[in-house]
Protein backbone atom coordinates (compact mmCIF):
# COMPACT_ATOMS: atom_id res chain seq x y z
CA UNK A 1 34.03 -25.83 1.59
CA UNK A 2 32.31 -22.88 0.83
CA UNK A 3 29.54 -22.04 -2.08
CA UNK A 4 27.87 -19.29 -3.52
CA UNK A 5 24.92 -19.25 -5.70
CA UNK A 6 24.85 -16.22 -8.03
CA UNK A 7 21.58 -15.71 -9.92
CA UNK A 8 22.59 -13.07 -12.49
CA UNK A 9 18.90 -12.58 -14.33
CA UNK A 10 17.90 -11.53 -17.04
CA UNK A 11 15.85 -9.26 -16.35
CA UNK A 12 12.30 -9.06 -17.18
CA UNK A 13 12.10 -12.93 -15.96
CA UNK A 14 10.94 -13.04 -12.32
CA UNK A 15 14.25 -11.25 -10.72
CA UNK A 16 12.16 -8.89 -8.71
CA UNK A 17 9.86 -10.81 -6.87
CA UNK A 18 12.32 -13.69 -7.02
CA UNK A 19 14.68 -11.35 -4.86
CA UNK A 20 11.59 -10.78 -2.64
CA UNK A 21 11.14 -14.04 -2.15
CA UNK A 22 14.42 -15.32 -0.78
CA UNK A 23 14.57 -12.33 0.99
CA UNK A 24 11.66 -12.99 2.46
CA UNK A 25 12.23 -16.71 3.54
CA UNK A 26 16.00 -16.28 4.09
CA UNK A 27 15.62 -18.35 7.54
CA UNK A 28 14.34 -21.09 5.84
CA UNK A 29 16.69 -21.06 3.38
CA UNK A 30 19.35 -20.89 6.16
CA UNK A 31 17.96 -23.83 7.88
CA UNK A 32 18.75 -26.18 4.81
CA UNK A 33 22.09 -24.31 4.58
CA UNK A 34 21.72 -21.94 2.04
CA UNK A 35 22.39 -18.46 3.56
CA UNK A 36 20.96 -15.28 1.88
CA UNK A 37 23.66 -12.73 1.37
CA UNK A 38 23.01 -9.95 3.62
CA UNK A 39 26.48 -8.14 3.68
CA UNK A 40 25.43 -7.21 0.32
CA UNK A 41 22.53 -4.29 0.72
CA UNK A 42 18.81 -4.29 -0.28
CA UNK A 43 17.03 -7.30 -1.97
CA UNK A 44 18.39 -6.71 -5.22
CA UNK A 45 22.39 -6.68 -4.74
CA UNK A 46 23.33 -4.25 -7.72
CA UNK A 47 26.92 -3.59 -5.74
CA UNK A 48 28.49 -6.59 -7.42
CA UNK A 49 27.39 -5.52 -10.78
CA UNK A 50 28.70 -2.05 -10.22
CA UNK A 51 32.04 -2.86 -8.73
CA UNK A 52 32.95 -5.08 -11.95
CA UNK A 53 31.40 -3.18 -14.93
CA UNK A 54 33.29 -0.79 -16.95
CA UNK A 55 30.41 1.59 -17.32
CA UNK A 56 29.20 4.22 -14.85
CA UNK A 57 25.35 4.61 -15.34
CA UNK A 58 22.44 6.04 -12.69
CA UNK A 59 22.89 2.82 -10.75
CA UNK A 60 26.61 3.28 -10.19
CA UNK A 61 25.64 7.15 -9.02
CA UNK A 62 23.31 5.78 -6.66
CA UNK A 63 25.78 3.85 -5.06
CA UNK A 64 28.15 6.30 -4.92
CA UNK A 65 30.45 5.59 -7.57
CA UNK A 66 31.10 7.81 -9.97
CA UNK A 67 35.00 6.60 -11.10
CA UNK A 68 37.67 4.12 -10.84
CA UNK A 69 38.69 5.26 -7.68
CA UNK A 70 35.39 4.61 -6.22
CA UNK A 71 34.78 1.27 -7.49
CA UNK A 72 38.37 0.10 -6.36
CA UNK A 73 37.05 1.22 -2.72
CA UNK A 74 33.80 -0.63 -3.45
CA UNK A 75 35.67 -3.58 -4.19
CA UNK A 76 37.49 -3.06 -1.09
CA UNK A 77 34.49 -3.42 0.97
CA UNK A 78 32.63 -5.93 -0.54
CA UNK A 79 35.90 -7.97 -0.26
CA UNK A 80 35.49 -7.54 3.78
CA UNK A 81 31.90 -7.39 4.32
CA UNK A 82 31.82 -10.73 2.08
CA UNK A 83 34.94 -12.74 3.67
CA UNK A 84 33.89 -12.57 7.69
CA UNK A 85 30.76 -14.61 6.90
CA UNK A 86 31.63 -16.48 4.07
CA UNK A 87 32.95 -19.36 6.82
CA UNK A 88 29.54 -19.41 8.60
CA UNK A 89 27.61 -21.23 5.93
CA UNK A 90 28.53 -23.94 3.17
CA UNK A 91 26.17 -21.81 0.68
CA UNK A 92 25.17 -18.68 0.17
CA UNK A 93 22.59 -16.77 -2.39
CA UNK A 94 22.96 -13.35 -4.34
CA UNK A 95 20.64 -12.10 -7.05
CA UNK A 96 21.08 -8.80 -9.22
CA UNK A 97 19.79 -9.02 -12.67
CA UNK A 98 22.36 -6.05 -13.34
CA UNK A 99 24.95 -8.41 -13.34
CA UNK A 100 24.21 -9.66 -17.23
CA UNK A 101 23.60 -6.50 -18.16
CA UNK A 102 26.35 -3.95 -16.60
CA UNK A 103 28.95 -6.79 -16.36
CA UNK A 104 28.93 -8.09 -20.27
CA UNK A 105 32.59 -7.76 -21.33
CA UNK A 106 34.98 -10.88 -20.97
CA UNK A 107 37.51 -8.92 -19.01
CA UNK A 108 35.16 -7.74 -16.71
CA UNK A 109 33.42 -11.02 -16.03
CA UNK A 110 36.87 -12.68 -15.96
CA UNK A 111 37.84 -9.72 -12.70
CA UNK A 112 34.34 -11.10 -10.94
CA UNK A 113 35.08 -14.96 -11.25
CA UNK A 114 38.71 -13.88 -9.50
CA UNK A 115 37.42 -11.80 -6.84
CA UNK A 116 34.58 -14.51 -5.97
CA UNK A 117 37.16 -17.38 -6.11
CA UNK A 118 39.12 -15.77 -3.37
CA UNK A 119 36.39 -15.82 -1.16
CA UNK A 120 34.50 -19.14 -2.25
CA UNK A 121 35.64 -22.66 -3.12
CA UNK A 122 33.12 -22.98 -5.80
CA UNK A 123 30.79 -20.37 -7.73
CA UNK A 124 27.46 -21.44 -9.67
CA UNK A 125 26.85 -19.26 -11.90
CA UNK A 126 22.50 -19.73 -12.44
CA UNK A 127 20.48 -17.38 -15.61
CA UNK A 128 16.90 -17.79 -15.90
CA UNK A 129 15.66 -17.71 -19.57
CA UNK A 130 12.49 -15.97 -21.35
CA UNK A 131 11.69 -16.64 -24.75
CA UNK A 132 12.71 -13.59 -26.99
CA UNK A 133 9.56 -13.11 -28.75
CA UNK A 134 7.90 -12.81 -25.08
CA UNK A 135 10.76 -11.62 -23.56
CA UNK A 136 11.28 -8.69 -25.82
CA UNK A 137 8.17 -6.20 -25.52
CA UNK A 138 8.70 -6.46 -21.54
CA UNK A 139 11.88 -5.32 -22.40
CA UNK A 140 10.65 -2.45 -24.66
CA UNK A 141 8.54 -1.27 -21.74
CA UNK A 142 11.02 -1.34 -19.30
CA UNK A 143 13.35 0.62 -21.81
CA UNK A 144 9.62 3.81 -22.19
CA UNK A 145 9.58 3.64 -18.89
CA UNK A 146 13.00 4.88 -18.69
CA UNK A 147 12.19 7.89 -20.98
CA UNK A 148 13.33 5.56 -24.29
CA UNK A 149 11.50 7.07 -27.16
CA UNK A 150 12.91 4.59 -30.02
CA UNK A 151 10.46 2.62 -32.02
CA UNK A 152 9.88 -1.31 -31.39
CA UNK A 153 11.01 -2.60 -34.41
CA UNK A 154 14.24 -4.45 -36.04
CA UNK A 155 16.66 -1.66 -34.58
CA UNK A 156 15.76 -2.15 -31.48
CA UNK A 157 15.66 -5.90 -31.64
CA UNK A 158 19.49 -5.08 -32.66
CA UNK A 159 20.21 -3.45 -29.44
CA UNK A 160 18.81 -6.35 -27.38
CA UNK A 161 20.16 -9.18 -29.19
CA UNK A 162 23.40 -9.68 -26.50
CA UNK A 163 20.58 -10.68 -24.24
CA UNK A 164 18.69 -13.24 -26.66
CA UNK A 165 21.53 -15.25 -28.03
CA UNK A 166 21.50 -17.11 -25.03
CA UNK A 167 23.93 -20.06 -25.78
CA UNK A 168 26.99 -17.25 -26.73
CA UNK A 169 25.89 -15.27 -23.42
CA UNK A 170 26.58 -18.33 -21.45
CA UNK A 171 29.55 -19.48 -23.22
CA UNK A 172 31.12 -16.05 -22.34
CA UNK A 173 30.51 -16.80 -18.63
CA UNK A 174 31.47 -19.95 -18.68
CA UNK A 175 34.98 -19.59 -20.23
CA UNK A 176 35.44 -17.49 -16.78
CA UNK A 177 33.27 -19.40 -14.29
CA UNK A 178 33.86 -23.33 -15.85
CA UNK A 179 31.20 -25.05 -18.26
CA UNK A 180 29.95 -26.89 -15.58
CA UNK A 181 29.55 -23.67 -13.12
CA UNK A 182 26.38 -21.87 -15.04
CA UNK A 183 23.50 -22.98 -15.54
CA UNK A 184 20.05 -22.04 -16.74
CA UNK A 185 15.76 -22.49 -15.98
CA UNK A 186 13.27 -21.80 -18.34
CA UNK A 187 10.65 -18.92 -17.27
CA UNK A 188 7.43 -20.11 -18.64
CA UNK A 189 4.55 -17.15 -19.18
CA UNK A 190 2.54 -19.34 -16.37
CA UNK A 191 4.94 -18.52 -14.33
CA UNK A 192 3.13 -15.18 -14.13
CA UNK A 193 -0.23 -16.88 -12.52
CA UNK A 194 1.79 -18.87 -10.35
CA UNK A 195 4.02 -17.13 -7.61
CA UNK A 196 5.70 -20.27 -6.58
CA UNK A 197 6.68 -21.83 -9.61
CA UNK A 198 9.89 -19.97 -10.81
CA UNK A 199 11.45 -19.67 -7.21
CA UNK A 200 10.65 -23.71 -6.98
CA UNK A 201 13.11 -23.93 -10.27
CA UNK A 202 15.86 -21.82 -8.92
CA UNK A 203 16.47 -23.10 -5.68
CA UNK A 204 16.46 -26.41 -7.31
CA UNK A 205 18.78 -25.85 -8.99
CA UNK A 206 20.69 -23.92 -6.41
CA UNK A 207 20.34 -27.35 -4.30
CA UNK A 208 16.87 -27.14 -2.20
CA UNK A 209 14.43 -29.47 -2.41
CA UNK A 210 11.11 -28.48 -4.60
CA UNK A 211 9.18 -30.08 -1.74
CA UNK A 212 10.12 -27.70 1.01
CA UNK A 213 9.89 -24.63 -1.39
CA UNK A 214 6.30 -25.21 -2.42
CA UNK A 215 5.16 -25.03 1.03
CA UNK A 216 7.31 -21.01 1.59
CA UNK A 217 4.89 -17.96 1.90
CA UNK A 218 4.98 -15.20 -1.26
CA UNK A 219 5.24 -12.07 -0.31
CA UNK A 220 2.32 -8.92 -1.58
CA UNK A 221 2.17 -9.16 -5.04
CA UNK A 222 3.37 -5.93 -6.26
CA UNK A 223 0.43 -3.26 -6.88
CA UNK A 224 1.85 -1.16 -9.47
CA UNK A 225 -0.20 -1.22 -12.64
CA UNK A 226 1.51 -3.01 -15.84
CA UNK A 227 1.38 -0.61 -18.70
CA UNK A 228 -0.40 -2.04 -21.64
CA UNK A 229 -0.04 -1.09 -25.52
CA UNK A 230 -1.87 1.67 -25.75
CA UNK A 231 0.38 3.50 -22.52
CA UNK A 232 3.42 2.46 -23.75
CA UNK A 233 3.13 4.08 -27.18
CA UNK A 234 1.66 7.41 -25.36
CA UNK A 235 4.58 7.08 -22.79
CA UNK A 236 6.73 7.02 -25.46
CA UNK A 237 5.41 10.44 -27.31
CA UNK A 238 5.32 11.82 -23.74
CA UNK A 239 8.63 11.20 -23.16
CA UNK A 240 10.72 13.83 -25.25
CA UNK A 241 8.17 16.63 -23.16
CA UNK A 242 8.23 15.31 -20.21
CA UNK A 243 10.23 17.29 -17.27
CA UNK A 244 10.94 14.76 -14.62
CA UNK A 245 12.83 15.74 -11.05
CA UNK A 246 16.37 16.18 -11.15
CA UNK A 247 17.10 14.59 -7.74
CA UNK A 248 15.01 11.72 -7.70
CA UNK A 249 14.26 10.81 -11.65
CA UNK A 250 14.08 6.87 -11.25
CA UNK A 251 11.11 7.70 -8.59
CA UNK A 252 9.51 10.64 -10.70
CA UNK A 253 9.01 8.69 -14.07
CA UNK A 254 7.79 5.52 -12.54
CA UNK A 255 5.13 8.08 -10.67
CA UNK A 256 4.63 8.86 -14.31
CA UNK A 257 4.42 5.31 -16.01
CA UNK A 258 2.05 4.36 -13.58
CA UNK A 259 -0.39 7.42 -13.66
CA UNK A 260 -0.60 6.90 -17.69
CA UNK A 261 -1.31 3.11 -16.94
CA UNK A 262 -3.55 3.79 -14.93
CA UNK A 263 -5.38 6.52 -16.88
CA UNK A 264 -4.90 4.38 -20.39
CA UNK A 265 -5.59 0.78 -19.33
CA UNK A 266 -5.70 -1.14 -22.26
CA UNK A 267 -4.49 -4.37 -23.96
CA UNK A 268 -0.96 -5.77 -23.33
CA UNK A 269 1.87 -4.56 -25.56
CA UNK A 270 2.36 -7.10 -28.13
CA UNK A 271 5.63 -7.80 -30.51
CA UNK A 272 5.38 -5.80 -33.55
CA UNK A 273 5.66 -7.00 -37.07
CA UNK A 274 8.86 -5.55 -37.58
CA UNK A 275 10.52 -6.69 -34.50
CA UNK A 276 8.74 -10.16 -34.73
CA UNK A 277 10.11 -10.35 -38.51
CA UNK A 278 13.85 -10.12 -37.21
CA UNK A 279 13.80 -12.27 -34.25
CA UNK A 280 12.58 -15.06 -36.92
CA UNK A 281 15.39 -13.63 -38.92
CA UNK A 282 18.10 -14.09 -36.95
CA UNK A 283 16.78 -17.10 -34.85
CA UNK A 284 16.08 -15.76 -31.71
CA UNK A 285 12.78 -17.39 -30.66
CA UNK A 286 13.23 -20.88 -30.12
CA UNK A 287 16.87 -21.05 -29.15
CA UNK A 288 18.93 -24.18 -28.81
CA UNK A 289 19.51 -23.51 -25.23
CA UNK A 290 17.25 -26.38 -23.62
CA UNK A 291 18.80 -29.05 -25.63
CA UNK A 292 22.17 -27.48 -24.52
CA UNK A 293 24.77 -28.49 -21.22
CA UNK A 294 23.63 -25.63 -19.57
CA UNK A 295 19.96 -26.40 -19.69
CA UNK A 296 18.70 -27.72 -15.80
CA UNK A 297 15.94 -28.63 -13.87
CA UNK A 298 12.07 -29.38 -15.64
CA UNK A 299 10.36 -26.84 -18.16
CA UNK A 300 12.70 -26.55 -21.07
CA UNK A 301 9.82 -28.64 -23.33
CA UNK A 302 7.39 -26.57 -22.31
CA UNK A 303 9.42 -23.54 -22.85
CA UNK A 304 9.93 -24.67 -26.50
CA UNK A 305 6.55 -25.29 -27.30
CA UNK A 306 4.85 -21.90 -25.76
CA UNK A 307 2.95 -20.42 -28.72
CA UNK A 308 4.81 -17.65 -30.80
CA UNK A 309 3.61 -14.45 -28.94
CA UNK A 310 0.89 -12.40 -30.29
CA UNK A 311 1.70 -10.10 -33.11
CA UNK A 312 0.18 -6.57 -33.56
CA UNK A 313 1.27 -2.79 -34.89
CA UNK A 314 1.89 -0.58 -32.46
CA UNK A 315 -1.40 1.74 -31.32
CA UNK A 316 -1.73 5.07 -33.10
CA UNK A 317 -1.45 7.67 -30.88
CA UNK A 318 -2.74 11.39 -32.22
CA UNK A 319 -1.38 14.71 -31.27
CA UNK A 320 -4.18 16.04 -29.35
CA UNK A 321 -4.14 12.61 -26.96
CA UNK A 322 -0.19 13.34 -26.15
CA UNK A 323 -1.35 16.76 -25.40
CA UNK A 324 -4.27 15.88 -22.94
CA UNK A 325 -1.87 13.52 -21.37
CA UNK A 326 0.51 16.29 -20.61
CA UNK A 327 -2.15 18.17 -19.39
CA UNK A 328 -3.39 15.83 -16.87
CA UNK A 329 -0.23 14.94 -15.58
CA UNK A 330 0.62 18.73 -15.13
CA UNK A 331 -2.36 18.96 -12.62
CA UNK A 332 -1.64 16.17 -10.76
CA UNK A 333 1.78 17.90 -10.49
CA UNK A 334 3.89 14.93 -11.87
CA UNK A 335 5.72 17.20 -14.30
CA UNK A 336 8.41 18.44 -12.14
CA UNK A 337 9.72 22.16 -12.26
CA UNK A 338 13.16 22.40 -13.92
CA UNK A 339 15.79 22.75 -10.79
CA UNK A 340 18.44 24.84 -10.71
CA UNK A 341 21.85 23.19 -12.09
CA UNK A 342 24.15 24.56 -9.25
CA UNK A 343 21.50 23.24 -6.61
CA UNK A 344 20.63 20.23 -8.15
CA UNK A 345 24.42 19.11 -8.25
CA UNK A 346 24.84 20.12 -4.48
CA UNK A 347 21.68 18.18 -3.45
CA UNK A 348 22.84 15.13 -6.11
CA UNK A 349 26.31 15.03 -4.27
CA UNK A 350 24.83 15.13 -0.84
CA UNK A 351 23.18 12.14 -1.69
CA UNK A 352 26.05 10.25 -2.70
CA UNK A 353 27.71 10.95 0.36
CA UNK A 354 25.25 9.96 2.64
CA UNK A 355 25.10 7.18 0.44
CA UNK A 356 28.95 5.93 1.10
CA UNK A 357 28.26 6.79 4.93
């Protein structure tokens, strides 16, 4: 019988350096017979996610698939490279936090459960949830970072709320998956001071003993500088100026986010009135979820009774500071020169071909 754990995110709770961490200690995982899935590529396996979702975005370009055709050859592969080894091991592990949010509609999620049952005899489904009202500005910096330049306030709480009505975002995977195939643990905001803990919930919960996983290495923290209030608001009026590389624009604006967090420090970006106002509206901070059937594992008390997150206005950024930011980053030489289109499109399809090699 053969297993596979699928940790699906959200993002914004831990998925990076959890996916670090099993990568990381995937022969000790393997020695207590939980394999890490290597067929699928790099430490976050996005393929999944872009074989199933109806959308084409910058991560399906980067993978080389740009239309249906390509994803039905995608699906081909992943079908092959995910069979041959599937007998090796009684479990196996894949993470990608694109999963929740590139695979949302029921058809789509229904055409994953299928193609996973063919190859396993059973599929756990396992979401790690943040509360909203923390949950949400890490979003919101995620989204500047990006090159968003929309306010935090109730209309963007709108455009988030599939991800924070956690109990109908389960249900929906669960009609495809079976009720008793997902299942969730609570990311706690001391999670954040200790490495260990969240990867200690999930692989609980994915079967491991806590005792063995307490006693696993943690890889580098990551060294890239957390924007705080102050940068994301400037980051945000920098945005709609801001000339970022053609080729490479994923790489270029995080160059970017982290030269302004670096030159602002500051503060962390706090909920604003207005967005705090309609999460209490439409009951999105202290879900129902840990008194639910999908709820698992220790924390879910604790998760409840976090404080609300800090409240604030958003800085006030003047004019002249957007324009000394500009300058600054034009002397470091982080505002790209425009490319031309006919190059840029050669260079961009090179790319994806060496990316299908």
């Amino acid at each position: 019988m053969t297993r596979l754990v699928l940790h699906v995110g959200l993002p914004k709770t831990g998925t990076t350096a959890f996916q670090e961490f099993i990568s990381a200690n995937r022969d000790r995982m393997a020695e207590r017979g939980l394999a890490y899935c290597d067929m699928l590529r790099g430490p976050n396996h996005a393929q999944l996610a872009v074989a199933f979702s109806h959308q084409f975005t910058k991560i399906s370009e980067a993978l080389g698939v740009q239309n249906e055709t390509d994803q039905a050859r995608l699906r081909r592969r992943l079908a092959r490279r995910m069979s041959r080894p599937a007998g090796s091991a009684p479990s196996w592990i894949a993470s990608s936090e694109h999963l929740v949010t590139m695979v949302r509609r029921p058809p789509d999620i229904a055409a994953l459960a299928e193609f996973l049952g063919e190859i396993y005899d059973e599929v756990l489904v396992l979401f790690v949830l943040r509360r909203s009202d923390y949950w949400l500005p890490s979003s919101y910096a995620e989204h500047v970072v990006g090159g968003g330049r929309a306010p935090l306030d109730d209309r963007f709480v709108a455009r988030r709320v599939h991800l924070m009505r956690h109990r109908r975002l389960m249900r929906r995977w669960a009609r495809e998956f079976g009720r008793d195939n997902v299942r969730a643990v609570p990311f706690l905001e001391q999670d954040k001071s200790r490495p260990r803990a969240l990867p200690v919930r999930i692989l609980r919960a994915a079967g491991l003993s806590p005792e063995d996983v307490r006693t696993w290495p943690v890889p580098g923290a990551d060294t890239n500088p957390s924007l705080g209030g102050e940068a994301t608001e400037l980051l945000r009026r920098l945005n709609p100026h801001l000339r970022t590389s053609a080729l490479r624009p994923t790489t270029t604006r995080q160059r970017v986010a982290d030269y302004v967090a670096t030159g602002w420090p500051g503060p962390p970006l706090r909920l604003t009135p207005d967005a705090a106002e309609e999460l209490r509206r439409q009951r999105l901070v202290r879900t129902s979820v840990g008194r639910s059937p999908f709820a698992t594992g220790p924390g879910w008390r604790m998760w409840r009774r976090q404080p609300d997150a800090p409240v604030e206005p958003s800085p006030v950024i003047a004019a002249e500071l957007v324009q000394e930011a500009l300058d600054r980053l034009a002397r470091e030489g982080l505002l790209e020169p425009r490319i031309d289109g006919t190059a840029a499109e050669a260079a961009r399809r090179w790319l994806i071909r060496l990316t299908r090699r």
